[in-house]
N, C-alpha and C. Protein backbone atom coordinates (compact mmCIF):
# COMPACT_ATOMS: atom_id res chain seq x y z
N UNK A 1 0.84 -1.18 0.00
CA UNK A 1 0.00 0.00 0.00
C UNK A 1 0.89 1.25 0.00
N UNK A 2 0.76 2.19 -1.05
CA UNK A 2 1.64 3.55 -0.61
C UNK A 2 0.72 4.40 0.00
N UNK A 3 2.06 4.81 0.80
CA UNK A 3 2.22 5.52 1.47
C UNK A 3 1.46 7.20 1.38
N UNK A 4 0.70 7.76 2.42
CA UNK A 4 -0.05 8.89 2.27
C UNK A 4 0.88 9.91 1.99
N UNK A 5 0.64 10.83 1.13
CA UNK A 5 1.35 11.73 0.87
C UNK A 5 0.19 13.12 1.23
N UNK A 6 0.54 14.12 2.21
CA UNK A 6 -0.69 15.09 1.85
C UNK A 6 0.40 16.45 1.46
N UNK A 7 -0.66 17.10 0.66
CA UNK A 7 -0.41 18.33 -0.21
C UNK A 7 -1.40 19.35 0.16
N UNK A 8 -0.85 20.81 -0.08
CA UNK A 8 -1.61 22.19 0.11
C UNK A 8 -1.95 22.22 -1.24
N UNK A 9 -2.80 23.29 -1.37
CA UNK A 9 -3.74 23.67 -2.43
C UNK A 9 -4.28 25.00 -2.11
N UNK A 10 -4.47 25.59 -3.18
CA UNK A 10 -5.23 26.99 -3.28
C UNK A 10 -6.60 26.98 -3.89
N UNK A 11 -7.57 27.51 -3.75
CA UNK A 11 -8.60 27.65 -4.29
C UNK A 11 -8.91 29.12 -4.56
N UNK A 12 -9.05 29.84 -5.79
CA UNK A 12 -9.46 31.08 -5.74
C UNK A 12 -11.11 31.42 -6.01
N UNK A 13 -11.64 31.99 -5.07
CA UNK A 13 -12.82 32.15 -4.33
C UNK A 13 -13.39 33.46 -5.08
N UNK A 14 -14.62 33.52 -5.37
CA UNK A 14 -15.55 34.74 -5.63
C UNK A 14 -15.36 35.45 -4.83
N UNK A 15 -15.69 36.91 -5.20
CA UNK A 15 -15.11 38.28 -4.61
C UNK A 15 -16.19 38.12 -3.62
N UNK A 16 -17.29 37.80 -4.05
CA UNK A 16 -18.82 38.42 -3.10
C UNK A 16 -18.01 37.73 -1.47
N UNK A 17 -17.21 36.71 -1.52
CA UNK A 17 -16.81 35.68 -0.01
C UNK A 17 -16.73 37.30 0.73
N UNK A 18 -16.16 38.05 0.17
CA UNK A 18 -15.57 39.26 1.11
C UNK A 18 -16.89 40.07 1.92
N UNK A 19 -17.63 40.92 0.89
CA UNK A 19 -19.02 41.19 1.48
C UNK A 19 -20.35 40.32 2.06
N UNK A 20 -20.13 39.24 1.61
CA UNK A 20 -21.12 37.98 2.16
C UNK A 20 -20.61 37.38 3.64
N UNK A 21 -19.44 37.19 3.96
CA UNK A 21 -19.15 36.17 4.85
C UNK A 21 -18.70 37.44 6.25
N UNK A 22 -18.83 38.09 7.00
CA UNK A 22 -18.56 38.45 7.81
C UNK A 22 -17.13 37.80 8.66
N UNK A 23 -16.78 36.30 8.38
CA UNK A 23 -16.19 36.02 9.57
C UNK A 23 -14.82 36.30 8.88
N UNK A 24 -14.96 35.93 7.32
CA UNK A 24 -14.22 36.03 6.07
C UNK A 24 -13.55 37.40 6.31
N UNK A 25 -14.41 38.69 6.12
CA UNK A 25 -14.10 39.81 6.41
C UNK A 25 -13.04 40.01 7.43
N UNK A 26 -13.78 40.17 8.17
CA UNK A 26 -12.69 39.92 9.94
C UNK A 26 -11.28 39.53 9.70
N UNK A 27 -11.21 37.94 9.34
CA UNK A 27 -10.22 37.83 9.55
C UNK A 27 -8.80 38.62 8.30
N UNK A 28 -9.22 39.36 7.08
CA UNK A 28 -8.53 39.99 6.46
C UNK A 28 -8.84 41.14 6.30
N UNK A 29 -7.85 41.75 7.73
CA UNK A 29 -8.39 43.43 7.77
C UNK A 29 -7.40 44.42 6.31
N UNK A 30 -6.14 43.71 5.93
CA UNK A 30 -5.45 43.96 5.35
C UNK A 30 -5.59 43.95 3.88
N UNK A 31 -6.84 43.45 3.24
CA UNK A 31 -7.45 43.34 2.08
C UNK A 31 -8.00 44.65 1.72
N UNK A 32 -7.25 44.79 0.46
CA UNK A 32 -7.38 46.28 -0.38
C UNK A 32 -8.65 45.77 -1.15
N UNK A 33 -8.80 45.08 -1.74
CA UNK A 33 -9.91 44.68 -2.66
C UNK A 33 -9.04 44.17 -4.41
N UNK A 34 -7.76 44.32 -4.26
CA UNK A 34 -7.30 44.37 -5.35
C UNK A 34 -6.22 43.10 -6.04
N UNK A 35 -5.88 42.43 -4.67
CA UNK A 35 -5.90 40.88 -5.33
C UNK A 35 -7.07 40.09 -4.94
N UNK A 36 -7.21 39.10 -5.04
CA UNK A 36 -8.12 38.03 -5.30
C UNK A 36 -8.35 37.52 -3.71
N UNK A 37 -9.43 36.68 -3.31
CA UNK A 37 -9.97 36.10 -2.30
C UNK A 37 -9.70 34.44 -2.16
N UNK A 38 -8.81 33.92 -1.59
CA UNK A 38 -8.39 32.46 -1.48
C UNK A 38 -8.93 31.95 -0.40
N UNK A 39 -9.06 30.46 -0.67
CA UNK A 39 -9.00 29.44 0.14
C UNK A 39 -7.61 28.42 0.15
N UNK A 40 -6.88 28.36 0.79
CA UNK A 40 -6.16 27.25 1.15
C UNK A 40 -5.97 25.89 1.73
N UNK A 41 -5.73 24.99 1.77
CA UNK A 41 -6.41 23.68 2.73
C UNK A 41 -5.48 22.94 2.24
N UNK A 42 -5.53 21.44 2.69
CA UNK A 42 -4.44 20.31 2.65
C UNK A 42 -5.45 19.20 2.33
N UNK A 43 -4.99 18.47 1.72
CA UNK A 43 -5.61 17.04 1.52
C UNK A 43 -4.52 15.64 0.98
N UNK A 44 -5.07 14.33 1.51
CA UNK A 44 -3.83 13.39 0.59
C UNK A 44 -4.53 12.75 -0.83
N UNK A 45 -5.51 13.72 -1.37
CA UNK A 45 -6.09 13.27 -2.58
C UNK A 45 -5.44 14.60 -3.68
N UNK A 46 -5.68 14.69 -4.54
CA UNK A 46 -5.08 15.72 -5.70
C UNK A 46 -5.79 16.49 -5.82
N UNK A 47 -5.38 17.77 -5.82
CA UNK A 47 -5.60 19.36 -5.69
C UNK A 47 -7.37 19.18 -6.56
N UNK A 48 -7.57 18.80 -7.70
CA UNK A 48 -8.54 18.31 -8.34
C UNK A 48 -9.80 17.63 -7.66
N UNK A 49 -9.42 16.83 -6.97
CA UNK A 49 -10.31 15.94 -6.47
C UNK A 49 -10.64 16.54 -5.05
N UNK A 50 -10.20 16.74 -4.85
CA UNK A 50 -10.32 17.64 -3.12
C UNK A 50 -11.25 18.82 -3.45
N UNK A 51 -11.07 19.60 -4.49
CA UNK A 51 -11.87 21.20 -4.73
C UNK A 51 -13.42 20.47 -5.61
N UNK A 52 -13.41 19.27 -6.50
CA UNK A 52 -14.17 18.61 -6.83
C UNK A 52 -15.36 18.32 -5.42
N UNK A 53 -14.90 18.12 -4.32
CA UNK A 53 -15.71 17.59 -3.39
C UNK A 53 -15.83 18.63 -2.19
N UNK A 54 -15.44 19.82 -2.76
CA UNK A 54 -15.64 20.91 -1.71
C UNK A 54 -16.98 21.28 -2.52
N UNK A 55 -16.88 21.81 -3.93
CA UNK A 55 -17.87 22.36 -4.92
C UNK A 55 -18.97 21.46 -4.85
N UNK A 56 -19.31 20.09 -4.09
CA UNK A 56 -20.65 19.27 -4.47
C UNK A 56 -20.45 18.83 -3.06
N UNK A 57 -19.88 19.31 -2.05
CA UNK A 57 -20.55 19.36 -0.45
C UNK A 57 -20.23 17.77 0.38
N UNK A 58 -19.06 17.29 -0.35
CA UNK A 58 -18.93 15.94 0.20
C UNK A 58 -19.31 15.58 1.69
N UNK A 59 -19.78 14.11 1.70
CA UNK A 59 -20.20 14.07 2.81
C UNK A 59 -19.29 12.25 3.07
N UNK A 60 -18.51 12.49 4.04
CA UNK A 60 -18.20 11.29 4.02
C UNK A 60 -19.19 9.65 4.65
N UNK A 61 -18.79 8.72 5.14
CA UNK A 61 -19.54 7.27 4.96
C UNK A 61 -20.14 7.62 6.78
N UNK A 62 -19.22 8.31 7.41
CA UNK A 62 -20.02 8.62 8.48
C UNK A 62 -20.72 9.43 9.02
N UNK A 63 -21.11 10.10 7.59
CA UNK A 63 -21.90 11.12 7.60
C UNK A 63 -21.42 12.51 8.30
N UNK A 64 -20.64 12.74 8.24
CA UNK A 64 -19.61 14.22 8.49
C UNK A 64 -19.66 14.85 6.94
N UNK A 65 -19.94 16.05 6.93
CA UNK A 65 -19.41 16.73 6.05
C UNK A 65 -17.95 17.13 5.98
N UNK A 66 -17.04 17.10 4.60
CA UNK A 66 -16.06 17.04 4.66
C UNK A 66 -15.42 18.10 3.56
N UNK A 67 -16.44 19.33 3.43
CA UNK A 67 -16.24 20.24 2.61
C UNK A 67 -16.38 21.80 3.13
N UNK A 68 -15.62 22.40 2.64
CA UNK A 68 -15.59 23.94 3.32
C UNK A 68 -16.71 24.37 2.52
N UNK A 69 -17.52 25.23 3.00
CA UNK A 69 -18.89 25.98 2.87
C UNK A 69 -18.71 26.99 2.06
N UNK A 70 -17.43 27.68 2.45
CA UNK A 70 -16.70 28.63 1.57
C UNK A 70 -16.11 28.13 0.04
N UNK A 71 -16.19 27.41 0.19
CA UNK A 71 -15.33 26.63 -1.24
C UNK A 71 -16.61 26.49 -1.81
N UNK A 72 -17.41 25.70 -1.26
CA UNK A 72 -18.81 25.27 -1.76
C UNK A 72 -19.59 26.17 -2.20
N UNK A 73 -19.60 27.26 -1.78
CA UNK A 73 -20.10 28.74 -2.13
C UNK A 73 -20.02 29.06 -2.76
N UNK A 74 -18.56 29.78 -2.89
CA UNK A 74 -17.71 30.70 -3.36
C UNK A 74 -16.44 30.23 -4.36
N UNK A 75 -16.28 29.02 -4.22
CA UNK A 75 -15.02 28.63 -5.16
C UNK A 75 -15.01 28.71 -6.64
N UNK A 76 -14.22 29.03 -6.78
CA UNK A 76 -14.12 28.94 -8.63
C UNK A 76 -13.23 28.58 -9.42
N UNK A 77 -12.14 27.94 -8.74
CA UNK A 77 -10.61 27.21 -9.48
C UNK A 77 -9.40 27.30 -8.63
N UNK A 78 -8.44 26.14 -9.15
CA UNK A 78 -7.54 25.82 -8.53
C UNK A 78 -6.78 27.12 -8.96
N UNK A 79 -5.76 27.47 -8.02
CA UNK A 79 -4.58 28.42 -8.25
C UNK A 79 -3.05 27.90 -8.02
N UNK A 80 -2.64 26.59 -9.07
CA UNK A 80 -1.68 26.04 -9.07
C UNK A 80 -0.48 26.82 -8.74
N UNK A 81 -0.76 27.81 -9.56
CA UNK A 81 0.82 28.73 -9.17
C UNK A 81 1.00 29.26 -8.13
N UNK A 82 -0.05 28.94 -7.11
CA UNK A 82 0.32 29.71 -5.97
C UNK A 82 0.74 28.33 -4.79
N UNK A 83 0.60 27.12 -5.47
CA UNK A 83 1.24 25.87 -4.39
C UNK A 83 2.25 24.75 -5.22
N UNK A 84 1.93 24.93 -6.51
CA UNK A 84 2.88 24.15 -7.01
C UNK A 84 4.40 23.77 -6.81
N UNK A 85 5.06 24.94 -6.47
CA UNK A 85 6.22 24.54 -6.23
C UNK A 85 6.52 24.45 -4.36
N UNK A 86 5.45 23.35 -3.68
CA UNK A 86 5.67 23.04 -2.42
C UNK A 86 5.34 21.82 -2.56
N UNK A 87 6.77 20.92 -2.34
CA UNK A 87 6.50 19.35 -2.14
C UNK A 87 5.53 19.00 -1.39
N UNK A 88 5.21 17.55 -1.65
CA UNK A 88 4.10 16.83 -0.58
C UNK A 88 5.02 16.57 0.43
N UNK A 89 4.12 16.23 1.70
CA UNK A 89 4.53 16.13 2.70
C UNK A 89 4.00 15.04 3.70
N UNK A 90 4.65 14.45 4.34
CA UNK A 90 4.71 12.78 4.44
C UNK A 90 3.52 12.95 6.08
N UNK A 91 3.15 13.60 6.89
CA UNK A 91 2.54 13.69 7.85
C UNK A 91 1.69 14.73 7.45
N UNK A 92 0.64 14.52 8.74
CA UNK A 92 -0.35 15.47 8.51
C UNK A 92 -0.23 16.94 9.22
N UNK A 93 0.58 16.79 10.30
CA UNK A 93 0.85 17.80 10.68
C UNK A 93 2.12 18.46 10.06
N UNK A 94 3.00 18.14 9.21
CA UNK A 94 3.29 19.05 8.37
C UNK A 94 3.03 20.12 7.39
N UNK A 95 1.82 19.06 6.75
CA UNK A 95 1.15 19.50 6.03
C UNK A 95 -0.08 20.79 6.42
N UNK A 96 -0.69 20.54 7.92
CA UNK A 96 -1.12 21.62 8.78
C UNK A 96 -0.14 22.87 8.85
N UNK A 97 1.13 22.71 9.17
CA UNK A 97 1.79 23.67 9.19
C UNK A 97 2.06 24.12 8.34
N UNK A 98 2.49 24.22 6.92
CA UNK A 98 2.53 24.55 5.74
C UNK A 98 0.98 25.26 5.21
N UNK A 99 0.12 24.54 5.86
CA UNK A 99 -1.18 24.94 5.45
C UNK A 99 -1.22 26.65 5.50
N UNK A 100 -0.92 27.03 6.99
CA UNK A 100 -1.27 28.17 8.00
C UNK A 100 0.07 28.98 7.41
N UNK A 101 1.39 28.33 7.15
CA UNK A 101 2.66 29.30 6.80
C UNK A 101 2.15 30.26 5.10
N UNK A 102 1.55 28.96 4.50
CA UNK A 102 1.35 29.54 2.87
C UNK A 102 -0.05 30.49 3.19
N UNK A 103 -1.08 30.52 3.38
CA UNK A 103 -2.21 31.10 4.01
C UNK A 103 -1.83 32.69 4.47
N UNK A 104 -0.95 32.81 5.53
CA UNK A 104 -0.23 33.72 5.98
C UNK A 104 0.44 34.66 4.79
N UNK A 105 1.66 34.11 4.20
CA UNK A 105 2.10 34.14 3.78
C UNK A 105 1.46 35.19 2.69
N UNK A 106 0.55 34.71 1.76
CA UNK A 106 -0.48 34.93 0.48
C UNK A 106 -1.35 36.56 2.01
N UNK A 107 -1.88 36.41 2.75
CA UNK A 107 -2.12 37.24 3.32
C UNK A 107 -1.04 38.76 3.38
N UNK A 108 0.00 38.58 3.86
CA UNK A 108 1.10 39.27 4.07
C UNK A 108 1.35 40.10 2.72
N UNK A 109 1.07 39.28 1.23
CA UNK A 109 1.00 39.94 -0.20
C UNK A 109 -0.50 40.76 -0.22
N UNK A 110 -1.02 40.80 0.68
CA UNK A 110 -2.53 41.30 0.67
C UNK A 110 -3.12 40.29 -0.26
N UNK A 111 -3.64 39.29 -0.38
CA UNK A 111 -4.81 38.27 -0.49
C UNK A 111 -5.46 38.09 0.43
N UNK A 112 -6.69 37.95 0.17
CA UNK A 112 -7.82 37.88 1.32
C UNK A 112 -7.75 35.98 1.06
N UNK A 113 -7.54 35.81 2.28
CA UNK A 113 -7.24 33.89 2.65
C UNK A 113 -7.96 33.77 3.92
N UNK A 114 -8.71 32.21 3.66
CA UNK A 114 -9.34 31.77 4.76
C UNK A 114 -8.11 30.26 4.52
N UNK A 115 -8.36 30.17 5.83
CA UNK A 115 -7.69 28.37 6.31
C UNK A 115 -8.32 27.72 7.54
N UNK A 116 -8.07 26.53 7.64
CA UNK A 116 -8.64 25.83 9.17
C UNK A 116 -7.95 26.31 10.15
């Protein structure tokens, strides 16, 4: 069986996330309005298949939802160039940490970013 590999991902999100979501707002006081509105997140499935099952509200076998609301909303495409060049990463809490560093990070350029 191989081995889990999990990876970050970008999702670039409809503008309305900014005026619609209040909590969205809040947390990017630093948003000019003039780059774009992201989602970031980690998964050990492919950038594809992960935003595939945010956009149609996955629900896993034990009945948990397993999709951001915001993605589900508001998403509108992968933004490869903004994770592509960050290897996968062999734990999950790496991959958590990388989550919150790139998130930040894309914030700090003024992008409006949500993360877990």
């Amino acid at each position: 069986m191989a081995k889990k590999q999990y990876r970050v991902y970008v999702v670039e999100l409809n503008k309305r996330v900014f005026s619609d979501n209040t909590k969205f707002r809040l947390a990017n006081p630093q948003f000019n309005g003039v780059l774009e509105c992201l989602y970031v997140g980690m998964t050990v499935k492919t950038a594809k298949e992960r935003f595939e099952q945010h956009k149609t509200g996955y629900i896993n076998k034990k009945g948990h939802k397993l999709s951001s609301n915001i993605v589900e909303k508001y998403g509108a495409y992968l933004r490869p160039s903004l994770y592509n060049h960050i290897a996968p990463m062999d734990t999950r809490a790496e991959a958590l940490a990388m989550e919150e560093k790139l998130a930040l990070e894309l914030r700090r350029k003024r992008y409006a970013v949500w993360f877990n």
